[in-house]
PDB file of N, CA and C in Angstrom:
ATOM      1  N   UNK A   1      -7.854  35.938  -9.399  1.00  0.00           N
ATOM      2  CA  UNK A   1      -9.303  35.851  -9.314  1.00  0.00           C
ATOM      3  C   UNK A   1      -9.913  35.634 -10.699  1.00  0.00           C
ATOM      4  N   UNK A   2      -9.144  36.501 -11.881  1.00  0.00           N
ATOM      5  CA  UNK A   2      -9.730  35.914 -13.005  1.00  0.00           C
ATOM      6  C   UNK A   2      -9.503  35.135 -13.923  1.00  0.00           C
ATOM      7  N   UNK A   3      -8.603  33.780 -13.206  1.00  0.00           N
ATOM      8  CA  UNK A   3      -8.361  32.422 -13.457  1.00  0.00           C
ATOM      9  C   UNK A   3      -9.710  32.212 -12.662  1.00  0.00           C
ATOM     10  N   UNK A   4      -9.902  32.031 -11.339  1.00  0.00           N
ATOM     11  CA  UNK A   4     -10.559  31.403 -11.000  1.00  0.00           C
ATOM     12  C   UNK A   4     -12.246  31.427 -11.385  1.00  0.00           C
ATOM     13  N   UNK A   5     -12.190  32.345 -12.111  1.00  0.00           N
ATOM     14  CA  UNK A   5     -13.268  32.607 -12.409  1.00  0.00           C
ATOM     15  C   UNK A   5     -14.018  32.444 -13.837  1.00  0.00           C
ATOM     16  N   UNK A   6     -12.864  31.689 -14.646  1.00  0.00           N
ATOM     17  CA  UNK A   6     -12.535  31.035 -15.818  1.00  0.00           C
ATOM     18  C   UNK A   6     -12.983  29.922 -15.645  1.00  0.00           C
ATOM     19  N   UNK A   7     -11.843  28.837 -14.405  1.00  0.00           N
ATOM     20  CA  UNK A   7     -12.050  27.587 -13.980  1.00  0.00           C
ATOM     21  C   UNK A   7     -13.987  27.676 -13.981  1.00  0.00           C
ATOM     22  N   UNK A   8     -14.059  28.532 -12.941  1.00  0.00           N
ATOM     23  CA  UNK A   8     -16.002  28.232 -12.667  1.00  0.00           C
ATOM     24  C   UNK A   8     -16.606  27.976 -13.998  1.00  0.00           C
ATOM     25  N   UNK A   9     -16.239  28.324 -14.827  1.00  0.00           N
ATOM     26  CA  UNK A   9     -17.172  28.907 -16.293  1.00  0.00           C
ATOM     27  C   UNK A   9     -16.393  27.596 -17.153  1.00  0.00           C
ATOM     28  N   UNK A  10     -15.706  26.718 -16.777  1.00  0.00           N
ATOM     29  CA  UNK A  10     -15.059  25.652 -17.383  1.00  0.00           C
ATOM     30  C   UNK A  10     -14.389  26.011 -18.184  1.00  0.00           C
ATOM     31  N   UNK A  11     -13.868  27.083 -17.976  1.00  0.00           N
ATOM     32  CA  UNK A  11     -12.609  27.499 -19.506  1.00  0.00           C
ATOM     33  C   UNK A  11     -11.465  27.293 -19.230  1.00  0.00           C
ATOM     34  N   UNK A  12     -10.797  26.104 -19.069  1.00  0.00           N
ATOM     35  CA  UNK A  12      -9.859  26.350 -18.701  1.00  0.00           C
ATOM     36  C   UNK A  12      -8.426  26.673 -19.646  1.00  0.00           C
ATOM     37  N   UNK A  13      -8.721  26.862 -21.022  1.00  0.00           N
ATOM     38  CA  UNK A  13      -8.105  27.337 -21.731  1.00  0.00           C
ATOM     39  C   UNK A  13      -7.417  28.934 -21.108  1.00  0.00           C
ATOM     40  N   UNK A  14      -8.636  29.834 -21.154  1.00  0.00           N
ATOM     41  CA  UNK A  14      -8.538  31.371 -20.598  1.00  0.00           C
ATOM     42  C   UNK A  14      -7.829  31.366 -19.220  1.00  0.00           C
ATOM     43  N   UNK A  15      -8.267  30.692 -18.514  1.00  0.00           N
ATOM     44  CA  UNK A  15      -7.540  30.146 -17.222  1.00  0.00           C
ATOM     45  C   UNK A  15      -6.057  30.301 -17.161  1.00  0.00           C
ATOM     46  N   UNK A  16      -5.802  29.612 -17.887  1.00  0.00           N
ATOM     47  CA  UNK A  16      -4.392  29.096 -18.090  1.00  0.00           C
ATOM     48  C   UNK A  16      -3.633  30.403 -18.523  1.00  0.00           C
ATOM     49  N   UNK A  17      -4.462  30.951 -19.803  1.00  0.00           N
ATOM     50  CA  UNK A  17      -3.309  31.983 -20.583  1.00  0.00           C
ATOM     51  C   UNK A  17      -3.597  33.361 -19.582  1.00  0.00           C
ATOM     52  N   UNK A  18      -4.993  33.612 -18.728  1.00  0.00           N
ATOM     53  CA  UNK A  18      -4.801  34.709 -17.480  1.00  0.00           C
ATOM     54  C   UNK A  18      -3.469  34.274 -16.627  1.00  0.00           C
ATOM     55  N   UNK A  19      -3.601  33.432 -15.990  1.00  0.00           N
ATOM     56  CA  UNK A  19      -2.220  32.614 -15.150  1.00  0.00           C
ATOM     57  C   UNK A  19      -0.641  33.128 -15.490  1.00  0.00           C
ATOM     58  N   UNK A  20      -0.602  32.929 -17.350  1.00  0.00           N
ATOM     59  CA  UNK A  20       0.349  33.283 -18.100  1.00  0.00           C
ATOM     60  C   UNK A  20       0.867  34.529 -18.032  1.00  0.00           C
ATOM     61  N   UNK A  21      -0.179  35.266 -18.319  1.00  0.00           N
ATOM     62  CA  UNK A  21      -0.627  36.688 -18.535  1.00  0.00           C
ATOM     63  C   UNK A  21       0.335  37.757 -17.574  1.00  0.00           C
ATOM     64  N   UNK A  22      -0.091  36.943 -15.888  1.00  0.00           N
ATOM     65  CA  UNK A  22       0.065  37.475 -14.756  1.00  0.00           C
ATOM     66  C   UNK A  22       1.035  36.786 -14.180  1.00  0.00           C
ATOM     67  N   UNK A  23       2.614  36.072 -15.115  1.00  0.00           N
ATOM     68  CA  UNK A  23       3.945  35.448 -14.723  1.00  0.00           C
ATOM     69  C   UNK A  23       3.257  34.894 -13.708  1.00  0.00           C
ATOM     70  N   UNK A  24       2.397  33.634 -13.561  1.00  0.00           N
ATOM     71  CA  UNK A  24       2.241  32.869 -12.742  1.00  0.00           C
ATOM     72  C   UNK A  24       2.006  31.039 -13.446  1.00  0.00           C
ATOM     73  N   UNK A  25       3.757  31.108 -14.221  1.00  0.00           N
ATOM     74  CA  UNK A  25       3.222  29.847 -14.886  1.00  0.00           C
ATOM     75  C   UNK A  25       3.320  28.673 -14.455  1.00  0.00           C
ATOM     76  N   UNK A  26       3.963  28.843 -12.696  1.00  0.00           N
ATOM     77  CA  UNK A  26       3.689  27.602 -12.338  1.00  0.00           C
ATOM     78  C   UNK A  26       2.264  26.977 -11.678  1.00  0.00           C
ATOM     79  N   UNK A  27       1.199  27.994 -11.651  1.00  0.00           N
ATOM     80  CA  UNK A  27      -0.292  27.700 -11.255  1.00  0.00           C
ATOM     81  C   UNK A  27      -0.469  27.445 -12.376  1.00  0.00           C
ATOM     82  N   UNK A  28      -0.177  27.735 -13.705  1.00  0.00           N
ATOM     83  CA  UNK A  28      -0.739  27.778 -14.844  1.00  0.00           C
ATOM     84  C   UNK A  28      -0.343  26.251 -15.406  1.00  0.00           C
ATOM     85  N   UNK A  29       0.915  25.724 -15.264  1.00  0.00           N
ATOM     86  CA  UNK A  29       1.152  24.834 -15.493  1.00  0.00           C
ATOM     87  C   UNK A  29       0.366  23.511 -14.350  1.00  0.00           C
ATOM     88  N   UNK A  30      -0.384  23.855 -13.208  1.00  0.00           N
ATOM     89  CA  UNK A  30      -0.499  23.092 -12.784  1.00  0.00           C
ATOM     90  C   UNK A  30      -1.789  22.558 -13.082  1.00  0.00           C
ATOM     91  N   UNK A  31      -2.790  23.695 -13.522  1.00  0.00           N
ATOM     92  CA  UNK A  31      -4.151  23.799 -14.593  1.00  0.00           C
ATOM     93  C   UNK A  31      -3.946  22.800 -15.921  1.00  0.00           C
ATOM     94  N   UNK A  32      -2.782  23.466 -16.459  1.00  0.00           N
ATOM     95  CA  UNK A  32      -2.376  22.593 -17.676  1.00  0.00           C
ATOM     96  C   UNK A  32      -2.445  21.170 -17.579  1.00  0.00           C
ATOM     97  N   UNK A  33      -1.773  20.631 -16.210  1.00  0.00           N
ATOM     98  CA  UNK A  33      -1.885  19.058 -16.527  1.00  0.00           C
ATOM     99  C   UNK A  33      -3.320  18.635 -16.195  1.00  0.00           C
ATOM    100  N   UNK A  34      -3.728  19.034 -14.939  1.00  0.00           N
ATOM    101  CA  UNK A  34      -4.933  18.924 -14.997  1.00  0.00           C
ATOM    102  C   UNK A  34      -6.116  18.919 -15.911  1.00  0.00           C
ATOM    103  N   UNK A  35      -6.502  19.838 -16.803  1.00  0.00           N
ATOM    104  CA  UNK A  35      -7.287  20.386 -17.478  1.00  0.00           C
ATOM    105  C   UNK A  35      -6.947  20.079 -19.316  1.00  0.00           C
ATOM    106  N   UNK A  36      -5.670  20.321 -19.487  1.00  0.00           N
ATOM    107  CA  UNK A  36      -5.134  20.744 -20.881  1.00  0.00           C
ATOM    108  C   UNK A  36      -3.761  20.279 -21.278  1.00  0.00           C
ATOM    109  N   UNK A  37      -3.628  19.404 -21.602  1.00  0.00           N
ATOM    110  CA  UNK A  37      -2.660  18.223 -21.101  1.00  0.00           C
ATOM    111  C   UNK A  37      -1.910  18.860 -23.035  1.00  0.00           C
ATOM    112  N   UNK A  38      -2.530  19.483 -23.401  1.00  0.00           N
ATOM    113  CA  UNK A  38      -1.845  19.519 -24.922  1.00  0.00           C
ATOM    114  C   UNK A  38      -1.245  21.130 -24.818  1.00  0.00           C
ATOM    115  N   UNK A  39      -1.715  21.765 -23.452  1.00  0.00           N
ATOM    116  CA  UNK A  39      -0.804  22.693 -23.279  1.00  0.00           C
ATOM    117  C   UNK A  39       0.531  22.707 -22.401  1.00  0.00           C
ATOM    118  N   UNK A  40       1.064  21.414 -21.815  1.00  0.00           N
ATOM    119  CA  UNK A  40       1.480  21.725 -20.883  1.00  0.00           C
ATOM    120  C   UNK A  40       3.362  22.240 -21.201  1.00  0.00           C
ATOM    121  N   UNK A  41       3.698  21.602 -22.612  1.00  0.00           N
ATOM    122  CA  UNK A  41       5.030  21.975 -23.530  1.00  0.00           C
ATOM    123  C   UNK A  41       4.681  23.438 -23.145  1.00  0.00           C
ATOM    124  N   UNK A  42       4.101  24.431 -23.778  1.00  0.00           N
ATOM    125  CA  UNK A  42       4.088  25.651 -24.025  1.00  0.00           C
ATOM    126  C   UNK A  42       4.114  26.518 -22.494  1.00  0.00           C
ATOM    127  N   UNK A  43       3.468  25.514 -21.704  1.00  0.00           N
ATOM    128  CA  UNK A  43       3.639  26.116 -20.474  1.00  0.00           C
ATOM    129  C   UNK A  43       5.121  26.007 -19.399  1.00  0.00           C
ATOM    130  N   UNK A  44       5.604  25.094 -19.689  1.00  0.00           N
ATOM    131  CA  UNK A  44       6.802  25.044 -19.259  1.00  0.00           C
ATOM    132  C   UNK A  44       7.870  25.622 -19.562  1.00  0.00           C
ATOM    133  N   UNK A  45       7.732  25.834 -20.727  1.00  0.00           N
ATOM    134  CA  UNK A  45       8.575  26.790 -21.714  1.00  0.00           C
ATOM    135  C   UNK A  45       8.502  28.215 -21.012  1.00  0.00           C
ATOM    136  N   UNK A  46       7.306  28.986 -20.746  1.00  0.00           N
ATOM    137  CA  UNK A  46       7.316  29.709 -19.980  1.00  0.00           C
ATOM    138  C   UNK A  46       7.753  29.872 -18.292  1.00  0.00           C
ATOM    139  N   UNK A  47       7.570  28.931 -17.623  1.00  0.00           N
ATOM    140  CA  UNK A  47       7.720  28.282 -16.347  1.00  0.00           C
ATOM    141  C   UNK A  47       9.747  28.459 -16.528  1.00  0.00           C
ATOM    142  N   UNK A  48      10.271  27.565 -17.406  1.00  0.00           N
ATOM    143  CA  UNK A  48      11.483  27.652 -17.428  1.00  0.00           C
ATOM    144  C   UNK A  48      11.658  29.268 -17.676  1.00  0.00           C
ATOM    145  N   UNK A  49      11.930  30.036 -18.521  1.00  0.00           N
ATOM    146  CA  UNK A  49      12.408  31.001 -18.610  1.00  0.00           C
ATOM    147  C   UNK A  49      11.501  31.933 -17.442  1.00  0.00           C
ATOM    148  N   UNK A  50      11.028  31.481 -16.434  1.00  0.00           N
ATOM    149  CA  UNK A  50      10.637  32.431 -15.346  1.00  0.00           C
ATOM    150  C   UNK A  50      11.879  32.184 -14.123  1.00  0.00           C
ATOM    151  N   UNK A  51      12.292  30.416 -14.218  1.00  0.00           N
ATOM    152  CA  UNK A  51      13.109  30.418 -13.677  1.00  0.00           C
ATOM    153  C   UNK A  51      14.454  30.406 -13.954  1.00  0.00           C
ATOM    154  N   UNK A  52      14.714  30.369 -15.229  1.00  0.00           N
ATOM    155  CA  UNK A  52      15.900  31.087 -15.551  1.00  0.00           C
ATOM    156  C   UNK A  52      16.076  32.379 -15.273  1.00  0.00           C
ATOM    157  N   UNK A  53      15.520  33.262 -15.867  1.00  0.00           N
ATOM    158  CA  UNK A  53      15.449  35.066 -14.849  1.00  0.00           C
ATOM    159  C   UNK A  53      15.893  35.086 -13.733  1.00  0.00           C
ATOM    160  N   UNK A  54      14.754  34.110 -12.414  1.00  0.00           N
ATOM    161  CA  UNK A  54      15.427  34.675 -11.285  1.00  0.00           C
ATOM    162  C   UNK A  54      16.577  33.423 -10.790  1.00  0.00           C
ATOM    163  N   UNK A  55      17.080  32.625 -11.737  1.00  0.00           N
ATOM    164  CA  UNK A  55      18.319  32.072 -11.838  1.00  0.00           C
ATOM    165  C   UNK A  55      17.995  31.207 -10.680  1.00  0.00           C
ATOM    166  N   UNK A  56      16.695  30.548 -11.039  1.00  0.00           N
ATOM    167  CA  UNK A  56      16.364  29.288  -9.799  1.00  0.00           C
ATOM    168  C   UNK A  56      16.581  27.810 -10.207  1.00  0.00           C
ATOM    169  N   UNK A  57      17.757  27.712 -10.768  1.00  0.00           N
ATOM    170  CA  UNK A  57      18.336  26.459 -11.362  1.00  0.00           C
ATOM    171  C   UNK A  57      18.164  25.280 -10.386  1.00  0.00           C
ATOM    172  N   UNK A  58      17.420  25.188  -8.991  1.00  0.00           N
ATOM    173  CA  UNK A  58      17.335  24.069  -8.353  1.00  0.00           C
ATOM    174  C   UNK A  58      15.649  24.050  -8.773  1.00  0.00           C
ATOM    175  N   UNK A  59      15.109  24.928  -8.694  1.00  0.00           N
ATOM    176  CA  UNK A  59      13.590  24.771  -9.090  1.00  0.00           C
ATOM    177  C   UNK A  59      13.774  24.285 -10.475  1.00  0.00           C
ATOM    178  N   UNK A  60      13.950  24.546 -11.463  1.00  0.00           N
ATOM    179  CA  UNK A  60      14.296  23.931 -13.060  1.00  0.00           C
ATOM    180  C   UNK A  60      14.444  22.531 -13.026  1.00  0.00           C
ATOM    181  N   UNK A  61      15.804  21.891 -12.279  1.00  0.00           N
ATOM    182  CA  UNK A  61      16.073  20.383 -12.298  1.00  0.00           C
ATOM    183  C   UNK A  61      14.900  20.045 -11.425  1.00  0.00           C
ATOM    184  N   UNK A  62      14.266  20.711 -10.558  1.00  0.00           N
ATOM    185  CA  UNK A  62      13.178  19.601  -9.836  1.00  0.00           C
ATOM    186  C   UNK A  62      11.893  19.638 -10.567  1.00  0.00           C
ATOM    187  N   UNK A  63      11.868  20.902 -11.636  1.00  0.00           N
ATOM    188  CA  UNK A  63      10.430  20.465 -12.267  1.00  0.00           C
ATOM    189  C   UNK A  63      10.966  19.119 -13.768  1.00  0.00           C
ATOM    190  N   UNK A  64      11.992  19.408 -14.119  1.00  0.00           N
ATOM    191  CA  UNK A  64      12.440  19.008 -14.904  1.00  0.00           C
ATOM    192  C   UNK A  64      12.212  17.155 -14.777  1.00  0.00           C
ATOM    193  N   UNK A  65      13.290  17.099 -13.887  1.00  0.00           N
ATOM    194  CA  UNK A  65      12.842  15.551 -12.906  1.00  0.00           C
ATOM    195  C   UNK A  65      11.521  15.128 -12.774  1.00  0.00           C
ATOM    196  N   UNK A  66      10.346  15.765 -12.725  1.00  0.00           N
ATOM    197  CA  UNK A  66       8.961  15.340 -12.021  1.00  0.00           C
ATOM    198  C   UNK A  66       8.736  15.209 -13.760  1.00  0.00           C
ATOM    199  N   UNK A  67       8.779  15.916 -14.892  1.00  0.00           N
ATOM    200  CA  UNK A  67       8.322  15.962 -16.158  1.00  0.00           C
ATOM    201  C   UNK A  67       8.805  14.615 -16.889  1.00  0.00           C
ATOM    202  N   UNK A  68      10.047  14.157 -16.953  1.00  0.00           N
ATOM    203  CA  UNK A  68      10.712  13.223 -17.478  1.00  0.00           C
ATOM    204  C   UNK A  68      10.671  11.726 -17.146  1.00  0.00           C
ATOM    205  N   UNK A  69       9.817  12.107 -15.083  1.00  0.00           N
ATOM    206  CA  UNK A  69       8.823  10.583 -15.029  1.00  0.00           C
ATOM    207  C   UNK A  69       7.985  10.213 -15.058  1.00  0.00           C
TER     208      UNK A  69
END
């Protein structure tokens, strides 16, 4: 709610790093391309090591794949 309530107020900077905040970096990353296209390295970086943890190595190659085209 207090992403979304960032987005309203056009921040989508704060947006993004609440998202972060609250291990939700794949909403956060999806703000990023949308919104903040010079965050979206830093966000993936996070995104990966969320799915490294829970060792979701098919989620990794498929975000990986969508990034590289």
């Amino acid at each position: 709610m207090s992403a979304a309530s960032h987005l309203s107020l056009s921040d989508s900077k704060a947006a993004i790093q609440k998202l972060l905040l609250a291990n939700q970096p794949e909403f956060a990353y999806a703000l990023a391309k949308e919104f903040m296209v010079e965050a979206v390295d830093q966000v993936l970086v996070m995104l990966f090591k969320k799915t490294e943890v829970f060792q979701m190595m098919s989620l990794t190659n498929t975000i990986l794949s969508h990034v590289t085209n």
